[in-house]
N, C-alpha and C. Protein backbone atom coordinates (compact mmCIF):
# COMPACT_ATOMS: atom_id res chain seq x y z
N UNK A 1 -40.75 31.45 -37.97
CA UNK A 1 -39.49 30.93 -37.53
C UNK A 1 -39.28 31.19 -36.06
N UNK A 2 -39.79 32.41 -35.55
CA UNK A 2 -39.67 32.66 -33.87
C UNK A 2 -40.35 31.71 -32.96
N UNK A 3 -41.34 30.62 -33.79
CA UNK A 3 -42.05 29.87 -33.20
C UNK A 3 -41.36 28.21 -32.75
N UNK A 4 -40.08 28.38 -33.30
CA UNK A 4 -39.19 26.92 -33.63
C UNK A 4 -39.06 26.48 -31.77
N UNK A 5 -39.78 25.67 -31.54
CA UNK A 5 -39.18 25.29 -29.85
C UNK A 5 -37.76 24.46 -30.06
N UNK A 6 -36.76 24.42 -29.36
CA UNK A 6 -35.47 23.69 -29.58
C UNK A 6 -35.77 21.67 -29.53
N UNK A 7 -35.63 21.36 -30.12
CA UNK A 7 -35.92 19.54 -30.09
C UNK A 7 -34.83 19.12 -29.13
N UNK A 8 -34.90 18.32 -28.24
CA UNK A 8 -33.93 17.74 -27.36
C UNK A 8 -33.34 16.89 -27.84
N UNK A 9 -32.14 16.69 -27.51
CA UNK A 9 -30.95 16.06 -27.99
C UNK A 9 -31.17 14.33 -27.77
N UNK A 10 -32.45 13.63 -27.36
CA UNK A 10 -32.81 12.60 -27.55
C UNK A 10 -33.20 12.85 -28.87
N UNK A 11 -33.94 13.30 -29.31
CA UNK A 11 -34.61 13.30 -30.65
C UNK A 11 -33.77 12.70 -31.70
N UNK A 12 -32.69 13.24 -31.51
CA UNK A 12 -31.97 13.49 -32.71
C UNK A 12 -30.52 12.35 -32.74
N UNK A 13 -30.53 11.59 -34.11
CA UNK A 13 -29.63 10.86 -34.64
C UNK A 13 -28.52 10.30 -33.72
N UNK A 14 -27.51 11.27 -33.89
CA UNK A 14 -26.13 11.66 -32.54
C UNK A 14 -25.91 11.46 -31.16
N UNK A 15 -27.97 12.03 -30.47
CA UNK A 15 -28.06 11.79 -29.35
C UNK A 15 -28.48 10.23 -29.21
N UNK A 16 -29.40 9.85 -30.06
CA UNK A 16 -29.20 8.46 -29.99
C UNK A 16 -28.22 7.56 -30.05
N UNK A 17 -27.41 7.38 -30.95
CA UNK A 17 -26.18 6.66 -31.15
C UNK A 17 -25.09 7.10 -29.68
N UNK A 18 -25.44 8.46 -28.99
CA UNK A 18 -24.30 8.12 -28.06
C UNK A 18 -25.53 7.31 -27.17
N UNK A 19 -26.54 7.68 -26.51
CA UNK A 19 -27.23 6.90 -25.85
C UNK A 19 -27.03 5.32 -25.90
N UNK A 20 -26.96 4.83 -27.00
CA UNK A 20 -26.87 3.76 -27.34
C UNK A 20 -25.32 3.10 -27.22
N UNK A 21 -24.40 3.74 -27.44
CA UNK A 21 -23.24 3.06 -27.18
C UNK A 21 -23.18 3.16 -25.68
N UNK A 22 -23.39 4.24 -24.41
CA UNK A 22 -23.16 4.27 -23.24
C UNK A 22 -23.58 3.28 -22.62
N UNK A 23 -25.10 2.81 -23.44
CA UNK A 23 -25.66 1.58 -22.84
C UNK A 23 -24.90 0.12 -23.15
N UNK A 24 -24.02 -0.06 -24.34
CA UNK A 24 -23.82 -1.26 -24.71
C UNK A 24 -22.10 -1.25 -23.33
N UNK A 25 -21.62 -0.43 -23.77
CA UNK A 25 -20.40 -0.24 -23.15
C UNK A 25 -20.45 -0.16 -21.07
N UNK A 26 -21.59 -0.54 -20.59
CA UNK A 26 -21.86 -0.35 -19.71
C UNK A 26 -22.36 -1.63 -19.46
N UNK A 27 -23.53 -2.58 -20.14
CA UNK A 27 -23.58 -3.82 -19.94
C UNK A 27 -22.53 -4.79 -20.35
N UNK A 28 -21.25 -4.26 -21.43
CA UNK A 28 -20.17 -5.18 -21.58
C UNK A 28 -19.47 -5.45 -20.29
N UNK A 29 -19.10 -3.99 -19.70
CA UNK A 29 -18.42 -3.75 -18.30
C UNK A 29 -19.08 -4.39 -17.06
N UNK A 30 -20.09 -4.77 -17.13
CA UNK A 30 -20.59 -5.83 -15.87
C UNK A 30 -20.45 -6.97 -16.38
N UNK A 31 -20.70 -7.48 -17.67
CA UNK A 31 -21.03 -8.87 -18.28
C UNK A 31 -19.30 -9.26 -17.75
N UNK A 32 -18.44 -8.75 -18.48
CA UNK A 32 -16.87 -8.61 -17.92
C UNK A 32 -16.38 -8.94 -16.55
N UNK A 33 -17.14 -8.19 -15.67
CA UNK A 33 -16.96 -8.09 -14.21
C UNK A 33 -17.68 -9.15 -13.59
N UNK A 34 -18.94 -9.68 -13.96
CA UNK A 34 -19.30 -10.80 -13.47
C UNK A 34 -18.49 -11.78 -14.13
N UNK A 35 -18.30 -12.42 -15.15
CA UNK A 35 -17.31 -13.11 -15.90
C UNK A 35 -16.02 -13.79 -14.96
N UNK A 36 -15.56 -12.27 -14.52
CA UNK A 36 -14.11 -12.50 -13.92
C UNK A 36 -14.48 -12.99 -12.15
N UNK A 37 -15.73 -12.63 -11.90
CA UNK A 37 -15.87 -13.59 -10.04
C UNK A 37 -16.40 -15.05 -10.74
N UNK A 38 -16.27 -15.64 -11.55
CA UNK A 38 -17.28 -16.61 -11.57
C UNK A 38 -18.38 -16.88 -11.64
N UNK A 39 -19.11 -15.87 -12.33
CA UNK A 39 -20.41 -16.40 -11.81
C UNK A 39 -21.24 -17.29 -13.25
N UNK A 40 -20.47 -17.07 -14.41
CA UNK A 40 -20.74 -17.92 -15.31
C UNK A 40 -20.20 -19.44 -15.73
N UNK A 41 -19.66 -19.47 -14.34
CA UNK A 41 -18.84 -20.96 -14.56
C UNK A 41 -19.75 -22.11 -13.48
N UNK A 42 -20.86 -21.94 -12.98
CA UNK A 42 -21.92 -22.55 -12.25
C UNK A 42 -22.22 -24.39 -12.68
N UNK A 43 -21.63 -24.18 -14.06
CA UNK A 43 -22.13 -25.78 -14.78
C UNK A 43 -20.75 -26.42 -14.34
N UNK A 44 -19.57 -26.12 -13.79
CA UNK A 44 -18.17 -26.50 -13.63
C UNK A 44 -18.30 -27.42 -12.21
N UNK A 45 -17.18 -28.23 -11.72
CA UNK A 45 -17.35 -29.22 -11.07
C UNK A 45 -16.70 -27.65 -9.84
N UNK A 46 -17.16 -28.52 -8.77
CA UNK A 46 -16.65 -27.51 -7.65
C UNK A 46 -15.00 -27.66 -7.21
N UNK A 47 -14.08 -26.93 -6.95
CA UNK A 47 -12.87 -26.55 -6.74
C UNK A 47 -12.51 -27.53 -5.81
N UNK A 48 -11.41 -28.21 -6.19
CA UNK A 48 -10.83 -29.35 -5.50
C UNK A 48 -9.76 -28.88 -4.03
N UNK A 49 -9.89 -28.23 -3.42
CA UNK A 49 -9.30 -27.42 -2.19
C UNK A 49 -9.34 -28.85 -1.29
N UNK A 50 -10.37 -28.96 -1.04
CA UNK A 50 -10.87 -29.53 0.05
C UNK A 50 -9.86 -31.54 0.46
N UNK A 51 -9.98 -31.62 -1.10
CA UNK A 51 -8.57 -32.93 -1.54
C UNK A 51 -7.69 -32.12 -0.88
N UNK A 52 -7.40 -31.06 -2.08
CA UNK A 52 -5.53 -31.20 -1.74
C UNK A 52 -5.22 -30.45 -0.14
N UNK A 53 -6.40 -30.32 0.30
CA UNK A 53 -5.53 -29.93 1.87
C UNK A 53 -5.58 -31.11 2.94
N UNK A 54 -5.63 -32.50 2.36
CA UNK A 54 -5.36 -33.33 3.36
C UNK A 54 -3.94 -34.51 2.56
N UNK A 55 -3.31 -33.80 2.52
CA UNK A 55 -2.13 -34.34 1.43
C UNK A 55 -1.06 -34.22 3.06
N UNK A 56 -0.32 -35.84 2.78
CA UNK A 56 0.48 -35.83 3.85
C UNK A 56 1.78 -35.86 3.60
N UNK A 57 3.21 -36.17 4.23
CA UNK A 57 4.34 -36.02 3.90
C UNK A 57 4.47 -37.50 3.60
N UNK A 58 3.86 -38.45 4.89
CA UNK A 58 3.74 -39.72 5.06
C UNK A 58 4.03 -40.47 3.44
N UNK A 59 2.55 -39.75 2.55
CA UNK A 59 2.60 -40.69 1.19
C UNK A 59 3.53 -40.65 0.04
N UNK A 60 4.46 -39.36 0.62
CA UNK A 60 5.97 -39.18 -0.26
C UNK A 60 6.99 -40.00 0.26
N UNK A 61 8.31 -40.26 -1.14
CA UNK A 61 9.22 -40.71 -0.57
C UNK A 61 10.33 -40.38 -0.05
N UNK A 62 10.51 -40.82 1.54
CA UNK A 62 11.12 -39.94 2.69
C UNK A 62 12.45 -39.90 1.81
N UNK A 63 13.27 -38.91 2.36
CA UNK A 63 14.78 -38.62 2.20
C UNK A 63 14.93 -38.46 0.63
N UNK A 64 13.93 -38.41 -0.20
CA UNK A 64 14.28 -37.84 -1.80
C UNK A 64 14.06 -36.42 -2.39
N UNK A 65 14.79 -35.91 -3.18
CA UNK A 65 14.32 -34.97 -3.68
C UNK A 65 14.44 -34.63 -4.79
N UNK A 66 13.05 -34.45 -5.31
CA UNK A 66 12.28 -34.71 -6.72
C UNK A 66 12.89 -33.44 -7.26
N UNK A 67 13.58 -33.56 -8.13
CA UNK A 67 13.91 -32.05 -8.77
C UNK A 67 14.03 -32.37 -10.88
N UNK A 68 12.64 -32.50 -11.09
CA UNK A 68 12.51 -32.70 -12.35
C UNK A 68 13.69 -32.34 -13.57
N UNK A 69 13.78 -32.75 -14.65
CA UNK A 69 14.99 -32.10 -15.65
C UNK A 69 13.72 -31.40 -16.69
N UNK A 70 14.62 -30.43 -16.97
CA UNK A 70 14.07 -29.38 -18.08
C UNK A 70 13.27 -28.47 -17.35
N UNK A 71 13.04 -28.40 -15.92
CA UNK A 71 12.89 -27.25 -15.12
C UNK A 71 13.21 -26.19 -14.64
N UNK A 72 13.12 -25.09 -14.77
CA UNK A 72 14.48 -24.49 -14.17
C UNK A 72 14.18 -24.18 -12.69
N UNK A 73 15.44 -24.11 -12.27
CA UNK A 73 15.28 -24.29 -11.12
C UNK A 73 16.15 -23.47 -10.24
N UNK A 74 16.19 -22.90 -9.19
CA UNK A 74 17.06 -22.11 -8.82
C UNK A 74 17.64 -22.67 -6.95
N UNK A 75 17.69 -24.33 -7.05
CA UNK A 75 17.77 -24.65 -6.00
C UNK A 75 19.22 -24.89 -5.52
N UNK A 76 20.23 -24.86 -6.49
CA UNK A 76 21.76 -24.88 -6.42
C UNK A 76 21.68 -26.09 -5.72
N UNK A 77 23.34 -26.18 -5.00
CA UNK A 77 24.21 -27.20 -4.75
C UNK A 77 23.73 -27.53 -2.96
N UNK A 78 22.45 -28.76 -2.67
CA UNK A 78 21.56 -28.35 -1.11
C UNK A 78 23.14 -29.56 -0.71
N UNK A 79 24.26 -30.53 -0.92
CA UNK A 79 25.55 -30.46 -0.24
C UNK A 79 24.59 -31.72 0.95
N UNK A 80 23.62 -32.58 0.13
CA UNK A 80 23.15 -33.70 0.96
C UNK A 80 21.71 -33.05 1.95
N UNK A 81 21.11 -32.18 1.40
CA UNK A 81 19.82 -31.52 2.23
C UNK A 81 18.88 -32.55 1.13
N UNK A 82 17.69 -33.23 1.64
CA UNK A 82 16.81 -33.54 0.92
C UNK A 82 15.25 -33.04 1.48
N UNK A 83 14.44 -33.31 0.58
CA UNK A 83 12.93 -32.41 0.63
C UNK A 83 11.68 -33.51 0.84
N UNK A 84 11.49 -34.03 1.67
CA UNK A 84 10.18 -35.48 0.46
C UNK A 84 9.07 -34.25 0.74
N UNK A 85 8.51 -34.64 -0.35
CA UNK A 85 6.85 -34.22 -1.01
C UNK A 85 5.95 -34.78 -0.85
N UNK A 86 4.87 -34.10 -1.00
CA UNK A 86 3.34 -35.05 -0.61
C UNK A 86 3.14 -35.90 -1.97
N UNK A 87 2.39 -37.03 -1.97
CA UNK A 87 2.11 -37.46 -2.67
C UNK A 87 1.30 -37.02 -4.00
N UNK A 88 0.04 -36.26 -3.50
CA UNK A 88 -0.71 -35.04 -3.99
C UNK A 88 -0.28 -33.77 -4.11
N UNK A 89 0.33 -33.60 -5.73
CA UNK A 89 0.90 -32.26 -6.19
C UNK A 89 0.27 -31.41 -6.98
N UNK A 90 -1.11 -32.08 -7.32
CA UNK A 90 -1.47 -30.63 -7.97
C UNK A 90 -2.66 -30.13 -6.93
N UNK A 91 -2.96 -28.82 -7.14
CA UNK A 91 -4.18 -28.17 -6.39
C UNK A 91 -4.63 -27.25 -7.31
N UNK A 92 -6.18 -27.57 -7.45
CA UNK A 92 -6.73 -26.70 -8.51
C UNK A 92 -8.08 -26.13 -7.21
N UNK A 93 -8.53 -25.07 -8.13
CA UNK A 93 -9.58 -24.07 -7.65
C UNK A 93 -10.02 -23.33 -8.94
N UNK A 94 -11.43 -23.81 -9.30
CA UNK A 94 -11.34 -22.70 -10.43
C UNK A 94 -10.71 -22.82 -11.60
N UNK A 95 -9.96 -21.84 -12.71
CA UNK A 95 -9.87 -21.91 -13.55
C UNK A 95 -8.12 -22.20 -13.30
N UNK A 96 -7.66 -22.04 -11.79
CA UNK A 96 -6.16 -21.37 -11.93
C UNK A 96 -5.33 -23.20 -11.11
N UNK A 97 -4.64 -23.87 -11.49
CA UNK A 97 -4.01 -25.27 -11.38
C UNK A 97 -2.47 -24.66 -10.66
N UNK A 98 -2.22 -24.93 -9.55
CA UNK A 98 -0.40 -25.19 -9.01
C UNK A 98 -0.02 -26.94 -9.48
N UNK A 99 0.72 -26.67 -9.59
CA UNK A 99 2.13 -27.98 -9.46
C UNK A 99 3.19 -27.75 -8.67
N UNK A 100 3.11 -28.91 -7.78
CA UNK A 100 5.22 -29.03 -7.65
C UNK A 100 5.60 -29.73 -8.25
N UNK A 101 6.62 -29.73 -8.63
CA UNK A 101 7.42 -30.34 -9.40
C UNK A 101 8.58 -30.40 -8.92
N UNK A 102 9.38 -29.89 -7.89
CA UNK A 102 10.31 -30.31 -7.48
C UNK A 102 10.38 -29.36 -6.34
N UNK A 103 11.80 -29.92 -5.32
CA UNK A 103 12.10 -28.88 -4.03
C UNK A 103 13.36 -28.86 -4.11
N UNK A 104 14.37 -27.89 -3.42
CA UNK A 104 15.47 -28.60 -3.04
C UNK A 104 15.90 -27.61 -2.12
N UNK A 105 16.81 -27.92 -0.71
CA UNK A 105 17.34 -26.78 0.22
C UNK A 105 19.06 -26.98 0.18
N UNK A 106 19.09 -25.48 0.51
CA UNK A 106 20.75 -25.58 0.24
C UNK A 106 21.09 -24.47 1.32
N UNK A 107 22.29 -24.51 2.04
CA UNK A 107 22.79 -23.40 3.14
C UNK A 107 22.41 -22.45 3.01
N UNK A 108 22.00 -20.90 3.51
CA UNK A 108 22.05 -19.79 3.07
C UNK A 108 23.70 -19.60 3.81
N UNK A 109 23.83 -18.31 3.23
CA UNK A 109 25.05 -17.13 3.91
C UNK A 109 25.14 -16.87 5.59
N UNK A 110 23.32 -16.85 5.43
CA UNK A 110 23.22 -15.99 6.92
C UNK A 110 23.02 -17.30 8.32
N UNK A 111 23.50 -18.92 7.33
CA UNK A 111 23.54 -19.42 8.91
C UNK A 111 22.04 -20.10 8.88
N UNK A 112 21.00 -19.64 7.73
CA UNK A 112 19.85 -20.08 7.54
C UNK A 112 19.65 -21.16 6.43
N UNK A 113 18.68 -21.94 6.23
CA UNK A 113 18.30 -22.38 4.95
C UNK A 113 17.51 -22.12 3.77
N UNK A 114 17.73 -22.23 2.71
CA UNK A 114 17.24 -21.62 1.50
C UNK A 114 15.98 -22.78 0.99
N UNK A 115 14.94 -22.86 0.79
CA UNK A 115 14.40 -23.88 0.68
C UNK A 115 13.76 -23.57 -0.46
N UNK A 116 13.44 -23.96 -1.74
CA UNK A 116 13.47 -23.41 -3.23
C UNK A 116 12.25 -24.60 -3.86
N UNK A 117 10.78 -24.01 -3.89
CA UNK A 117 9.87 -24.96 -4.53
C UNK A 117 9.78 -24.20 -6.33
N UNK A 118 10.01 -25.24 -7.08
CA UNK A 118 9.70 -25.72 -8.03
C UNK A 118 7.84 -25.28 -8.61
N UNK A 119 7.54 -25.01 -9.03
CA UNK A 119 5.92 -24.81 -9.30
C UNK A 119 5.42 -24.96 -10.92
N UNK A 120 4.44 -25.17 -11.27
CA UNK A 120 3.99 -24.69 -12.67
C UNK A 120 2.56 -24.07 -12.57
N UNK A 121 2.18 -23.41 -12.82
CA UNK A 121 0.78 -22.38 -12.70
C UNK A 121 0.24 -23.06 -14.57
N UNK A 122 -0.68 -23.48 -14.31
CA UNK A 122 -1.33 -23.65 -15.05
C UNK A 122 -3.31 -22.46 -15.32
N UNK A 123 -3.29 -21.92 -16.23
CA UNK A 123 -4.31 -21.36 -16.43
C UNK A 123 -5.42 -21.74 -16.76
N UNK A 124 -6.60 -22.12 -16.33
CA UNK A 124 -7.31 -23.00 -17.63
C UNK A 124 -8.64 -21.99 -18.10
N UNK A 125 -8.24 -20.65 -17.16
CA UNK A 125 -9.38 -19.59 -17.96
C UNK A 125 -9.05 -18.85 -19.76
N UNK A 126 -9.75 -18.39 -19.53
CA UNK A 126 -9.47 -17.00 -20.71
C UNK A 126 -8.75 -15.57 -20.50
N UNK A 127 -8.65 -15.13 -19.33
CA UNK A 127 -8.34 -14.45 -19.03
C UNK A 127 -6.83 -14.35 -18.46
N UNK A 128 -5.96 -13.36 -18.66
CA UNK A 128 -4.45 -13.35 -17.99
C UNK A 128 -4.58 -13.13 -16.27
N UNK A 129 -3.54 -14.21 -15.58
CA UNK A 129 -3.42 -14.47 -13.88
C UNK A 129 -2.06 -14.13 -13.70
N UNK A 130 -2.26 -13.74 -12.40
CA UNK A 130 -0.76 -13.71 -11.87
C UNK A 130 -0.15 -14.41 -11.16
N UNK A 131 1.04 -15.25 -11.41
CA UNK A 131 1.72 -16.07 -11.03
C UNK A 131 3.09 -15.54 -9.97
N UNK A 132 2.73 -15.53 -8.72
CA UNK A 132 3.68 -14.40 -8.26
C UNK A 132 4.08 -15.05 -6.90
N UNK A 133 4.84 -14.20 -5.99
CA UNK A 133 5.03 -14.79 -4.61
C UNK A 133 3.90 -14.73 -3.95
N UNK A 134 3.04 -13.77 -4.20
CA UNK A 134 1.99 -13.08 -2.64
C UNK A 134 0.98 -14.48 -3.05
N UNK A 135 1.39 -15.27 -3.93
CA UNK A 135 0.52 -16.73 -3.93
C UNK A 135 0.76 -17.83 -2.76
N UNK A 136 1.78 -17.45 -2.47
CA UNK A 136 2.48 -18.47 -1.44
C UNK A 136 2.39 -18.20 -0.20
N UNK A 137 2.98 -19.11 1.15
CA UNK A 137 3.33 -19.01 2.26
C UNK A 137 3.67 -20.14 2.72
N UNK A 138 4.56 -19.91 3.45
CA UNK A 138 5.42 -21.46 4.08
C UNK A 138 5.44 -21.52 5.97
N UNK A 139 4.48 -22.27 6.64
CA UNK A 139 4.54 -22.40 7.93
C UNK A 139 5.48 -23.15 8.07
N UNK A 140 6.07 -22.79 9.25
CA UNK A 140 7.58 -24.03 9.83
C UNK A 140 7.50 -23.24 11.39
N UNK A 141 7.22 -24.31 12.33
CA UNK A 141 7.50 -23.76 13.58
C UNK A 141 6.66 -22.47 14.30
N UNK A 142 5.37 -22.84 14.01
CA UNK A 142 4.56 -21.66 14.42
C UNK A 142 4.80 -20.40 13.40
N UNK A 143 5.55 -20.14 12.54
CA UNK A 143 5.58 -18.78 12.36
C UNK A 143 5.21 -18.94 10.22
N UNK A 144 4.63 -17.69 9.93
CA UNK A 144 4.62 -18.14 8.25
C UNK A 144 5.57 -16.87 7.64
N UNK A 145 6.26 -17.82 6.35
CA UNK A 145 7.16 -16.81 5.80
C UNK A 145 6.76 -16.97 4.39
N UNK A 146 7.23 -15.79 4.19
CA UNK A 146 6.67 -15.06 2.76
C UNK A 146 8.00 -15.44 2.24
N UNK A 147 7.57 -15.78 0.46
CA UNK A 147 8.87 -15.53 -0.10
C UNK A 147 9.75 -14.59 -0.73
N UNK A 148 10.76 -15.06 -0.86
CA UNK A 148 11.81 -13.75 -1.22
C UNK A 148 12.40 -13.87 -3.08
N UNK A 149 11.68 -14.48 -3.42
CA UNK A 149 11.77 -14.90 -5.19
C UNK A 149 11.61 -14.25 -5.91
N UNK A 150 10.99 -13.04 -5.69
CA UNK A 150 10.75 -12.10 -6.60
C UNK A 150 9.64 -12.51 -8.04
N UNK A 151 9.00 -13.85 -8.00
CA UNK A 151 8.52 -14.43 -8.56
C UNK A 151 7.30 -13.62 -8.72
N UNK A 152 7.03 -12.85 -10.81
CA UNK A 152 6.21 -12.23 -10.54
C UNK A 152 5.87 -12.21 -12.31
N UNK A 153 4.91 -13.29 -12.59
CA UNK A 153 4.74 -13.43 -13.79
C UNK A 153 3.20 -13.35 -14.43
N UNK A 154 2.95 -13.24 -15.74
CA UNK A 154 1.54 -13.26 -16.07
C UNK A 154 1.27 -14.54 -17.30
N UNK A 155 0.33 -15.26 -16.19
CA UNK A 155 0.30 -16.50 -17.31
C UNK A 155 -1.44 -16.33 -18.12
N UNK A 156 -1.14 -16.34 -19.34
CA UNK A 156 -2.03 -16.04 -19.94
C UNK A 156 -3.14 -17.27 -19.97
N UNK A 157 -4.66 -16.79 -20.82
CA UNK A 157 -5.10 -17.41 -20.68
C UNK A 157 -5.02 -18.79 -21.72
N UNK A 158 -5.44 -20.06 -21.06
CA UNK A 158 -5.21 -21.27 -21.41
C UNK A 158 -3.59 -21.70 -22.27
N UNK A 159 -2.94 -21.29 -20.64
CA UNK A 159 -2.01 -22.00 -20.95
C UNK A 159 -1.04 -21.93 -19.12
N UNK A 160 0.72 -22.60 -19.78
CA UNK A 160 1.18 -22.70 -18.09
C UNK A 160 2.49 -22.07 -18.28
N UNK A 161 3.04 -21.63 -16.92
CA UNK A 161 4.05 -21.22 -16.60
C UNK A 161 5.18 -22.01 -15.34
N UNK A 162 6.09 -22.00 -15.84
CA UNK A 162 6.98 -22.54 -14.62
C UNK A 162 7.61 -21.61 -13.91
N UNK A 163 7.50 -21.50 -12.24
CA UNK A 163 8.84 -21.18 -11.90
C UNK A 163 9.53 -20.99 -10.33
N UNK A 164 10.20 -20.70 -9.57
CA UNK A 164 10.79 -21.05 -8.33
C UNK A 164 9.89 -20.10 -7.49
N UNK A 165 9.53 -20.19 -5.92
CA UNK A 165 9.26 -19.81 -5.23
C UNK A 165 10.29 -20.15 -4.20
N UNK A 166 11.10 -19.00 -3.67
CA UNK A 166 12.17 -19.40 -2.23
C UNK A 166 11.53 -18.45 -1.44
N UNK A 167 12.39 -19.80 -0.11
CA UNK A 167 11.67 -19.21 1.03
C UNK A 167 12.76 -19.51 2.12
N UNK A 168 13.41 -18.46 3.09
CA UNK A 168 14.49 -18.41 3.83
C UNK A 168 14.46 -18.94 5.30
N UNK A 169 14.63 -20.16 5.81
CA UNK A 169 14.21 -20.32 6.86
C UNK A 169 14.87 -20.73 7.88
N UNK A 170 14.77 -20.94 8.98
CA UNK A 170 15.78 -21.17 10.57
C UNK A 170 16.38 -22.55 9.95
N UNK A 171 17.72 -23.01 10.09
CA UNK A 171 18.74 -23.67 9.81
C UNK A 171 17.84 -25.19 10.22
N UNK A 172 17.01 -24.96 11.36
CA UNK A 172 16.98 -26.38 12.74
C UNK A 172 15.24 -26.33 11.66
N UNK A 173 14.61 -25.99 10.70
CA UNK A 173 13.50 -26.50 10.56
C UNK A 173 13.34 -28.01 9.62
N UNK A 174 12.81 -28.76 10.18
CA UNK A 174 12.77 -29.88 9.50
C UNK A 174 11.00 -30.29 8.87
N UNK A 175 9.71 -29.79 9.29
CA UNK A 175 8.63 -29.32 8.52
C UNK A 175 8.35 -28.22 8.07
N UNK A 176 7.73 -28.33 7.15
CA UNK A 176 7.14 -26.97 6.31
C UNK A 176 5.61 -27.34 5.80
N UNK A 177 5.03 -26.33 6.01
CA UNK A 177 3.54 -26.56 5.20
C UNK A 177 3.22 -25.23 3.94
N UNK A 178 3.44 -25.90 3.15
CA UNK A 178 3.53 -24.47 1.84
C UNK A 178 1.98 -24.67 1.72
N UNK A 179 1.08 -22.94 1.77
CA UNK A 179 0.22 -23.02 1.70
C UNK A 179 -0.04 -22.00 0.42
N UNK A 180 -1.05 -22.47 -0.42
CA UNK A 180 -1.64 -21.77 -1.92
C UNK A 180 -2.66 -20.97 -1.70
N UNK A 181 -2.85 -19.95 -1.55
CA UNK A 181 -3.77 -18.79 -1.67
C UNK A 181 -4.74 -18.66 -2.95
N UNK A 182 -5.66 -19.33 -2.84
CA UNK A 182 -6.80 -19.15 -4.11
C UNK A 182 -8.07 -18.34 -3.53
N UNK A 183 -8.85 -17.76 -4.75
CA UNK A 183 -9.85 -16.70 -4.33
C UNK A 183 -11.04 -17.21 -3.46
N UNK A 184 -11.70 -18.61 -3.78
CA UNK A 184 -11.82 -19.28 -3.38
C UNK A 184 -11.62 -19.90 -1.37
N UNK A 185 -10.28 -19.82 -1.90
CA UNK A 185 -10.33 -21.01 -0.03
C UNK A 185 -8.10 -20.92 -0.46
N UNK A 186 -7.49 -21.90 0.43
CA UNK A 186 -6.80 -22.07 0.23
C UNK A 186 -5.99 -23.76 0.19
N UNK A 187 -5.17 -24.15 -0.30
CA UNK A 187 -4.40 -25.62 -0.09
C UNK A 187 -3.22 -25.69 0.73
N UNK A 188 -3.16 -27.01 0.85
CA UNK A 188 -1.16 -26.95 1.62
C UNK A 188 -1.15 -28.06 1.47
N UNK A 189 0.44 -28.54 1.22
CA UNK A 189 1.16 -29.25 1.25
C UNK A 189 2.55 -29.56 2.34
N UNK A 190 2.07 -30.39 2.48
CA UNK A 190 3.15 -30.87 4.10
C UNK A 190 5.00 -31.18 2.99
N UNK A 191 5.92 -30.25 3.95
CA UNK A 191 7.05 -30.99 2.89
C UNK A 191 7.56 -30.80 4.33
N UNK A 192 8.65 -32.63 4.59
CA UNK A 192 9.53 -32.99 5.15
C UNK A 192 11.00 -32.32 4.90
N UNK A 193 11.91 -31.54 5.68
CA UNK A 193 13.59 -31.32 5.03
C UNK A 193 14.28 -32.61 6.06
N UNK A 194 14.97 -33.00 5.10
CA UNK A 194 15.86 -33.56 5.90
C UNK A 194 17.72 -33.23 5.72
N UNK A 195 17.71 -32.74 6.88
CA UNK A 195 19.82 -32.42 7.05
C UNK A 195 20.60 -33.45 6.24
N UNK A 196 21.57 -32.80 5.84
CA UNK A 196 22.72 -33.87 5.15
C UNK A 196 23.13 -35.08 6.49
């Protein structure tokens, strides 16, 4: 019995089975992680960016503003402000689809204008996205503004979400270029305001 050398913990049953799960649980966690950059979506048509960033104000109709029903919307009473839209409203990249669906601007308090886009986030992965402000940005006049919407949702996979993105801007702006942040590249859309 003094002769027993100790067997290493490969040998044995326990040590195998954990060996074996560390390994499965370790190639799930990359299979996962590659998954989520794309790299198994190679057979897919390439990300339509490159369309929707030549979308003009021109092919919308001037002085209207599209503010769909059964949307909600948080654009209140714009008191004769109208929005025209590009003709080209959706922008896809990937698995993740924007919509506008409507605009509308209305006074602020501070002397500024409130300018309130309409959106729907459509998902077309498997996986849950975030549908939020830090998606957005609105150029007007050299300068880009972030919005103040608090817009901060999780749209699951294969399916859509609606909802407002505002954005607070100098009283005298009459263009805007709302630009979409995808992992990818990014889009924009030219929107006209026009004063009551």
């Amino acid at each position: 019995m003094a002769d027993e050398k100790p067997t290493s913990w490969w040998a044995t049953l326990p040590g195998l089975l954990t060996a074996a799960a560390a390994v499965i649980t370790a190639v799930t966690g990359l299979l996962l992680g590659l998954g989520q950059l794309g790299l198994f979506d190679a057979g897919r048509p390439a990300a339509s960016t490159a369309s929707a960033s030549s979308t003009t104000a021109g092919a919308a109709q001037p002085g209207s503003t599209v503010r769909p029903t059964g949307v909600p919307s948080a654009t209140g009473d714009g008191a004769g402000w109208t929005v025209a839209l590009p003709a080209e409203r959706k922008f896809r990249a990937g698995d993740v689809e924007y919509e506008i669906l409507g605009a509308g601007v209305r006074p602020d308090v501070s002397g500024q204008v409130a300018l309130t886009v309409a959106l729907r986030c459509t998902n077309h992965g498997r996986y849950d996205i975030n549908f939020w402000d830090s998606t957005f940005r609105l150029n007007a006049d050299g300068i880009s503004h972030s919005p103040d919407s608090g817009l901060n949702e999780l749209v699951a996979g294969d399916s859509s979400k609606s909802g407002d993105v505002r954005f607070i801007l100098p009283a005298d702006t009459r263009e805007a270029l709302l630009r979409i942040k995808f992992v990818q590249g990014e889009s924009t859309a030219q929107l006209a305001i026009s004063p009551p």
